[in-house]
N, C-alpha and C. Protein backbone atom coordinates (compact mmCIF):
# COMPACT_ATOMS: atom_id res chain seq x y z
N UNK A 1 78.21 114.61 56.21
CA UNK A 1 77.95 113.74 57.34
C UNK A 1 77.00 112.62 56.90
N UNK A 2 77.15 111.31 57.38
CA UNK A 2 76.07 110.21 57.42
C UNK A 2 75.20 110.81 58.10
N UNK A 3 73.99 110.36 57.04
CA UNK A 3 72.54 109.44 57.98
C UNK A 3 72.20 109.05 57.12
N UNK A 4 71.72 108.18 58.23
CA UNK A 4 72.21 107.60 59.43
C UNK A 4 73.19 107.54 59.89
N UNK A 5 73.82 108.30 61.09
CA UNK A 5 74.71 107.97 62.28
C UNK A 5 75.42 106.28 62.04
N UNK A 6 76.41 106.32 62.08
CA UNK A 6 77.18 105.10 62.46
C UNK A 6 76.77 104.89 63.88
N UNK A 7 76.76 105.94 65.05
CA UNK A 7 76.63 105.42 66.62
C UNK A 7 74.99 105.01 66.02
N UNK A 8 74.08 105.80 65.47
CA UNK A 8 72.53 104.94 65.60
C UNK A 8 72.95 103.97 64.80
N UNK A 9 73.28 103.17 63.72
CA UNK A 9 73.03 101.89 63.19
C UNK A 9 73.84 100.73 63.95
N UNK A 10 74.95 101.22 64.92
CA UNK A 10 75.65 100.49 65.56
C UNK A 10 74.94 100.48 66.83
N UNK A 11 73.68 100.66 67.07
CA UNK A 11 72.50 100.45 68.27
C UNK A 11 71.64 99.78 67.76
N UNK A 12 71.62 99.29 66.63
CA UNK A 12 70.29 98.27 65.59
C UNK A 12 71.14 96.80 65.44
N UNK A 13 72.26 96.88 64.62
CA UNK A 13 73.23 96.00 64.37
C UNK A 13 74.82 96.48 65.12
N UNK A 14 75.14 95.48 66.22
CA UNK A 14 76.33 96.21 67.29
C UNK A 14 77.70 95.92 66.63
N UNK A 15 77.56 95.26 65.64
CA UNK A 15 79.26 95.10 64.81
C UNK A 15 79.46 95.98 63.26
N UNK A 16 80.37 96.27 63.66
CA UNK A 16 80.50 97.45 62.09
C UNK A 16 80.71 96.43 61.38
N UNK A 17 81.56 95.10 61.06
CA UNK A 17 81.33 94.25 59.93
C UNK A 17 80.50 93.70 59.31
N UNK A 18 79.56 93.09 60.51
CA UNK A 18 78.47 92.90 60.07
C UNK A 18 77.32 94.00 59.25
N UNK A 19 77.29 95.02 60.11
CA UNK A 19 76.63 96.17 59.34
C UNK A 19 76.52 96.39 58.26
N UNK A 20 78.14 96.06 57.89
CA UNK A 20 78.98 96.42 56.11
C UNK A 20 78.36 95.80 55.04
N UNK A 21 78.22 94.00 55.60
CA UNK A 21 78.03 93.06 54.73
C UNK A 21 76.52 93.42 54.75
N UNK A 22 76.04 93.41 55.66
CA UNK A 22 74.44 93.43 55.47
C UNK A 22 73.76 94.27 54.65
N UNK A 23 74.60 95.87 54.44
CA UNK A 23 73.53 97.22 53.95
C UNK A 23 74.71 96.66 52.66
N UNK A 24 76.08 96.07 52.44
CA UNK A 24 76.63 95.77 51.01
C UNK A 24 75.76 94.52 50.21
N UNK A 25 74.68 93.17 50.69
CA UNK A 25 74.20 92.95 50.34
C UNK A 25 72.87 92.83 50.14
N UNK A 26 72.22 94.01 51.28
CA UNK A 26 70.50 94.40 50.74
C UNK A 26 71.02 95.60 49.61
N UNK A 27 71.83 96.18 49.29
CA UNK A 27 72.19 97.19 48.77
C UNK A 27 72.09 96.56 46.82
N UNK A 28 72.45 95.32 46.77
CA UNK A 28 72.85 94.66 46.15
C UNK A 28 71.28 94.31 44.95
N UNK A 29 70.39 93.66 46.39
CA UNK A 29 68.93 92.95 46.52
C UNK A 29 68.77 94.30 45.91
N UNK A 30 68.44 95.41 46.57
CA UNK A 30 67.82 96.92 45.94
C UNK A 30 67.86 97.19 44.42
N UNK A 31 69.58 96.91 44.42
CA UNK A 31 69.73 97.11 42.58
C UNK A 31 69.17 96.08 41.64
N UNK A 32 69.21 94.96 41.91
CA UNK A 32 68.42 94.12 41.02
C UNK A 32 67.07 94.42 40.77
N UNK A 33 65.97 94.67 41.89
CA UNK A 33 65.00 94.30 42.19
C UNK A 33 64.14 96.01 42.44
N UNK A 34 64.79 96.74 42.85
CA UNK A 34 64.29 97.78 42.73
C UNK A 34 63.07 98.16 43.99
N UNK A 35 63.18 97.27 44.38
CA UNK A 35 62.27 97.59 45.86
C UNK A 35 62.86 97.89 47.15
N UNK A 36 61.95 98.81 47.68
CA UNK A 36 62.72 99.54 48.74
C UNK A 36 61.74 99.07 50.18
N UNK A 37 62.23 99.29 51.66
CA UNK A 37 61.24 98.87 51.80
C UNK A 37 60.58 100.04 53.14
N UNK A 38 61.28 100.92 52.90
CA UNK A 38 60.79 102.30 53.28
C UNK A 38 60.73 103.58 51.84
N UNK A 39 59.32 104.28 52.82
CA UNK A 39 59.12 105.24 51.99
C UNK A 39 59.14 106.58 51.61
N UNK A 40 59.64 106.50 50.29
CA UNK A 40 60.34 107.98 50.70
C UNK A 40 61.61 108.30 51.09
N UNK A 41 63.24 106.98 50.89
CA UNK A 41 64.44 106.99 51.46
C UNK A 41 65.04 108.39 50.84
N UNK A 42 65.97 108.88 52.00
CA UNK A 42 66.42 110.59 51.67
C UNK A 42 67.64 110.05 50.66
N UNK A 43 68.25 109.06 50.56
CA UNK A 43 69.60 108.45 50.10
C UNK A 43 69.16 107.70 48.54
N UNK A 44 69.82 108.93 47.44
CA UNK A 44 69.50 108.09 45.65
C UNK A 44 70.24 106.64 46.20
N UNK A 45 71.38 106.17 46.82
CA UNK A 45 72.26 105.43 46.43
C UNK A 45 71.73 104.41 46.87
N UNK A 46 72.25 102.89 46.69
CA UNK A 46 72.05 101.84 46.80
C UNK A 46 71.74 101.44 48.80
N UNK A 47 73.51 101.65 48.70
CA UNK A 47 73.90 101.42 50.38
C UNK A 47 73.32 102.40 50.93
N UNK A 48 72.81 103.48 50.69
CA UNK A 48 72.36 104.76 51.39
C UNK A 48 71.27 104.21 52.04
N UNK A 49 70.56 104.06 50.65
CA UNK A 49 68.67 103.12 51.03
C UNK A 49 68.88 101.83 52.12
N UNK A 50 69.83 100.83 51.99
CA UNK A 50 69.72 99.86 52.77
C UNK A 50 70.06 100.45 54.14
N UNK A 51 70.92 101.22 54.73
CA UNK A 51 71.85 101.85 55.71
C UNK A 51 70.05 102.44 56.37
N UNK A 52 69.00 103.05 56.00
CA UNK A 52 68.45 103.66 55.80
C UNK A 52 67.02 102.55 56.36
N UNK A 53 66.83 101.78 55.93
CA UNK A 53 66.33 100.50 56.34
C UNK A 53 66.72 100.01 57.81
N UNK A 54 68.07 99.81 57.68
CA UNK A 54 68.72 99.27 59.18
C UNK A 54 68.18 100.54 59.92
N UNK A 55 68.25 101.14 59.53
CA UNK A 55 68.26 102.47 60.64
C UNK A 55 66.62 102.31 61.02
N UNK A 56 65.59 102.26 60.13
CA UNK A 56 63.93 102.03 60.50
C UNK A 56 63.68 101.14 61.21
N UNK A 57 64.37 99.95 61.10
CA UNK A 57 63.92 98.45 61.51
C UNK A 57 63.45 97.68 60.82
N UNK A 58 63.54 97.82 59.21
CA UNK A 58 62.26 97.03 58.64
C UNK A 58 63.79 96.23 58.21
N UNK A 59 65.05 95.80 58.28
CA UNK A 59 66.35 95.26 57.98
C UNK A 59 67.05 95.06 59.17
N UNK A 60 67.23 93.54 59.83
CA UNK A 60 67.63 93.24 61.39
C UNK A 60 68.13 91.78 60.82
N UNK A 61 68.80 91.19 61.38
CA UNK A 61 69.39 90.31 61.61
C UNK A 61 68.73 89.06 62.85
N UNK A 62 68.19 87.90 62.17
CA UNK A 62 67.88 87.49 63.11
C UNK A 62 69.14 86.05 63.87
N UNK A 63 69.14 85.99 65.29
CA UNK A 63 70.20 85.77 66.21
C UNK A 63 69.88 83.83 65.35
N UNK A 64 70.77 82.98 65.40
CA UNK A 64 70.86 81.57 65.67
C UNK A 64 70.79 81.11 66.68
N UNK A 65 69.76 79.76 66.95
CA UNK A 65 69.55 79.52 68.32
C UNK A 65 70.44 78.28 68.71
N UNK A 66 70.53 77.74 68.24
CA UNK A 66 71.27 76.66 67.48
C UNK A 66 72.99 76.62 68.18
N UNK A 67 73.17 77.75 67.48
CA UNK A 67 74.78 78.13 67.35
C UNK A 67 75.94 78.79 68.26
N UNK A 68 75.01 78.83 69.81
CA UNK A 68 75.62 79.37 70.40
C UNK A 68 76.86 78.24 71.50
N UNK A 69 77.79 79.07 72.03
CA UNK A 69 78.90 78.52 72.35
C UNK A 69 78.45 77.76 73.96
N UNK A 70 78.46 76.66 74.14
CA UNK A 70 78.07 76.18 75.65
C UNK A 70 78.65 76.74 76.62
């Protein structure tokens, strides 16, 4: 089983695509760089740790103000 829950990370970030791209490219940031930004993640893997992040809050998406449809 995940954990993080798909229903909890889809209550942080509400689109599974977006979700994908986001924990596929902090996942990415992690491997280069090696910093995490919780402590103590239960997940060796890349996407585990980022998935893992979204799930804490310290990894959110911020909205465009700009860009919305009139």
């Amino acid at each position: 089983m995940l954990d993080p829950s798909i229903d909890s990370l889809l209550s942080k970030i509400n689109s599974k695509y977006t979700l994908v791209t986001l924990a596929a490219r902090r996942a990415r940031q992690i491997s280069e760089t090696k910093k995490v930004l919780i402590d103590n993640p239960k997940s060796h893997q890349y996407v585990g740790m980022a998935l893992e992040e979204i799930q804490a809050g310290k990894l959110f998406l911020e909205e465009e103000v700009g860009n919305s449809p009139s």
